[in-house]
Protein backbone atom coordinates (compact mmCIF):
# COMPACT_ATOMS: atom_id res chain seq x y z
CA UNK A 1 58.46 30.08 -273.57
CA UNK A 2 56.87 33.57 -274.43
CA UNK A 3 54.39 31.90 -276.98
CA UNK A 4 53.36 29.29 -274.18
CA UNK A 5 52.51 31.96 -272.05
CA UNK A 6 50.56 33.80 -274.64
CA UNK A 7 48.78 30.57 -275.93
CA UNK A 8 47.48 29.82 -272.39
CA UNK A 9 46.53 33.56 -272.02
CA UNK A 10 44.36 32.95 -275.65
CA UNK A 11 43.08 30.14 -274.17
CA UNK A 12 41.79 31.53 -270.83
CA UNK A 13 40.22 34.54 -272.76
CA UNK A 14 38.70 31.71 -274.89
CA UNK A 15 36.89 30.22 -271.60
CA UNK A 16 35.91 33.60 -270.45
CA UNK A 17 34.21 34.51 -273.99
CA UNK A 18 31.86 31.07 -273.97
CA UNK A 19 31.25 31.33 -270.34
CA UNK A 20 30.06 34.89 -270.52
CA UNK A 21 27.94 34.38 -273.79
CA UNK A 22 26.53 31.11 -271.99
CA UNK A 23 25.40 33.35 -268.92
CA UNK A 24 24.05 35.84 -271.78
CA UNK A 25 22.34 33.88 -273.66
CA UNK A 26 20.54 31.68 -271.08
CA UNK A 27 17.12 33.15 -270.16
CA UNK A 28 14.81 32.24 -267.44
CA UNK A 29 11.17 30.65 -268.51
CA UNK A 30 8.10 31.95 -267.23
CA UNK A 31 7.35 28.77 -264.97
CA UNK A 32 10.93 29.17 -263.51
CA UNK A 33 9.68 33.01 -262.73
CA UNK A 34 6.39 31.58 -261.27
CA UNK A 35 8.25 29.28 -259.12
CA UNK A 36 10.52 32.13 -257.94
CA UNK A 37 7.34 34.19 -257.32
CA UNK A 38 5.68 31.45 -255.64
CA UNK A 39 8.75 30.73 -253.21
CA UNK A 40 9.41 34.32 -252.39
CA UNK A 41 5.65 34.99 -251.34
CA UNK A 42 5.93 31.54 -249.75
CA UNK A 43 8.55 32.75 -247.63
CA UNK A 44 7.64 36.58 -246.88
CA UNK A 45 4.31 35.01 -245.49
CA UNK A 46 5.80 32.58 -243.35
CA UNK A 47 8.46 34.94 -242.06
CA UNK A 48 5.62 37.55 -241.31
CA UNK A 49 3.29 35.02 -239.21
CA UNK A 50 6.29 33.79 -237.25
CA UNK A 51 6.81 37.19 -236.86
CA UNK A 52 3.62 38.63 -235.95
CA UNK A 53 2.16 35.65 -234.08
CA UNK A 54 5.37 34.84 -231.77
CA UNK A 55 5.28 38.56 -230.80
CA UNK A 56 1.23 38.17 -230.19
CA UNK A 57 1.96 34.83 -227.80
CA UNK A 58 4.78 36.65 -226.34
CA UNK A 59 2.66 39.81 -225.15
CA UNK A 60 -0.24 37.11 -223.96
CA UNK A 61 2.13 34.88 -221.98
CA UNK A 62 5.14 36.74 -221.05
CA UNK A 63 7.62 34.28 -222.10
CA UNK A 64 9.53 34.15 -225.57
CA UNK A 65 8.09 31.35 -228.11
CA UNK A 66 10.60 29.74 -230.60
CA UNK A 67 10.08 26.94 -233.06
CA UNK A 68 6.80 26.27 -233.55
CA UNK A 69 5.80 22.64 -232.74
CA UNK A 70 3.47 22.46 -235.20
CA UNK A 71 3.25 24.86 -238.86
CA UNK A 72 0.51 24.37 -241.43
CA UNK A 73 0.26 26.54 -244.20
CA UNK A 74 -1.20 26.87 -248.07
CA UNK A 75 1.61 28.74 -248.87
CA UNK A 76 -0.25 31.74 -250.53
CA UNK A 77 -2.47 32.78 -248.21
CA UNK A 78 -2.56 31.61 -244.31
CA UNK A 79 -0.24 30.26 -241.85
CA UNK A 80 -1.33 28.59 -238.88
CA UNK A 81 1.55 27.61 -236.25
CA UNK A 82 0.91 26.12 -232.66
CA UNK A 83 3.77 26.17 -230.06
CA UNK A 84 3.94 23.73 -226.96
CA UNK A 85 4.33 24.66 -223.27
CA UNK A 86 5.56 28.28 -223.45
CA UNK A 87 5.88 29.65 -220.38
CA UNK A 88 3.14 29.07 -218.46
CA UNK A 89 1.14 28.47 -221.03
CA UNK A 90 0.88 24.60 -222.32
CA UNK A 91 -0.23 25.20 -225.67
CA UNK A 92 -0.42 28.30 -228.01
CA UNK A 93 -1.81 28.50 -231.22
CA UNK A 94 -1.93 31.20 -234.10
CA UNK A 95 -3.67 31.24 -237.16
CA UNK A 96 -2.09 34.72 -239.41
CA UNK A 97 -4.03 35.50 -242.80
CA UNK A 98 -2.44 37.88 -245.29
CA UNK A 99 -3.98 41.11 -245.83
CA UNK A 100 -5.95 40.44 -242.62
CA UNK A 101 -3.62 39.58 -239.82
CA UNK A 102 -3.67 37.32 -236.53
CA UNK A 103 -7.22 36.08 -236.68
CA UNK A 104 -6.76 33.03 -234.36
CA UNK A 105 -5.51 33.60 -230.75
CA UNK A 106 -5.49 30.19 -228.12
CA UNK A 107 -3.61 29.80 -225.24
CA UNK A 108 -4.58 26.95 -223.57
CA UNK A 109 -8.20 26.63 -222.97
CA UNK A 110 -8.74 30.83 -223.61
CA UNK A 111 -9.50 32.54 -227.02
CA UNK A 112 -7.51 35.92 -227.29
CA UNK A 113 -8.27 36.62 -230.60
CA UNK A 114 -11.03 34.96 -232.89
CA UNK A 115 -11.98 37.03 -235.93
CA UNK A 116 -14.95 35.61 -238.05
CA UNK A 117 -15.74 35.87 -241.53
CA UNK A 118 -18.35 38.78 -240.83
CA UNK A 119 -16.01 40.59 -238.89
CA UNK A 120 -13.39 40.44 -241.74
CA UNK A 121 -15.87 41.61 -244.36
CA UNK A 122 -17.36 44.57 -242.53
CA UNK A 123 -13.88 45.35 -241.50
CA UNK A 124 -14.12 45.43 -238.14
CA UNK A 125 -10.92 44.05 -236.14
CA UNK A 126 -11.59 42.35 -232.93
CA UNK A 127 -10.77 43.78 -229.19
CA UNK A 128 -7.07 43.13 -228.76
CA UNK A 129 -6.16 42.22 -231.88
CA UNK A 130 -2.21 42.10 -232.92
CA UNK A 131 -1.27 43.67 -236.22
């Protein structure tokens, strides 16, 4: 009975050993760390847009946006999201750029925020802009 016991006790250390030397010896590739890389700026920038431009559409209209109706996005560097009939407002629409902020502001028929290319290479930021 005692050398059952220790057998099985052998054999789970056994398990343990090759599982531990798998996890050990298995190394992530550089395209699996560009693919992480990729999906955690993917995310970061999308989280910060949603962010930044419900709180922007929120201040404009008074009334609290939630899922966008619309998202388009390259993924690296822009997000643009567009929201239907919130609050009074029947359409909203938000373009953020990383490293420059909102630089697209609609709701309905009125431009909040509109920042051109000239204005983002001087560095000059709009009236009312959101950052």
């Amino acid at each position: 009975m005692e050398s059952q016991a220790f057998k099985l006790f052998l054999a789970f250390l056994a398990v343990m050993a090759v599982g531990f030397g798998i996890v050990a010896t298995t190394k992530e590739t550089p395209q699996e760390k560009m693919q992480g890389a990729f999906l955690q700026t993917s995310s970061l920038l999308s989280n910060l847009a949603l962010d930044k431009c419900t709180a922007a559409v929120k201040q404009e209209v008074g009334a609290q946006p939630y899922t966008p109706s619309e998202s388009n996005s390259d993924h690296m560097t822009y997000v643009h999201l567009t929201w239907s009939n919130v609050g009074s407002a029947k359409h909203a629409e938000c373009r953020y750029i990383m490293d420059q902020g909102i630089t697209l502001l609609k709701i309905d028929d009125r431009t909040v925020i509109e920042k051109t290319l000239s204005q983002t290479s001087t560095g000059e930021k709009p009236k009312g802009e959101h950052h």
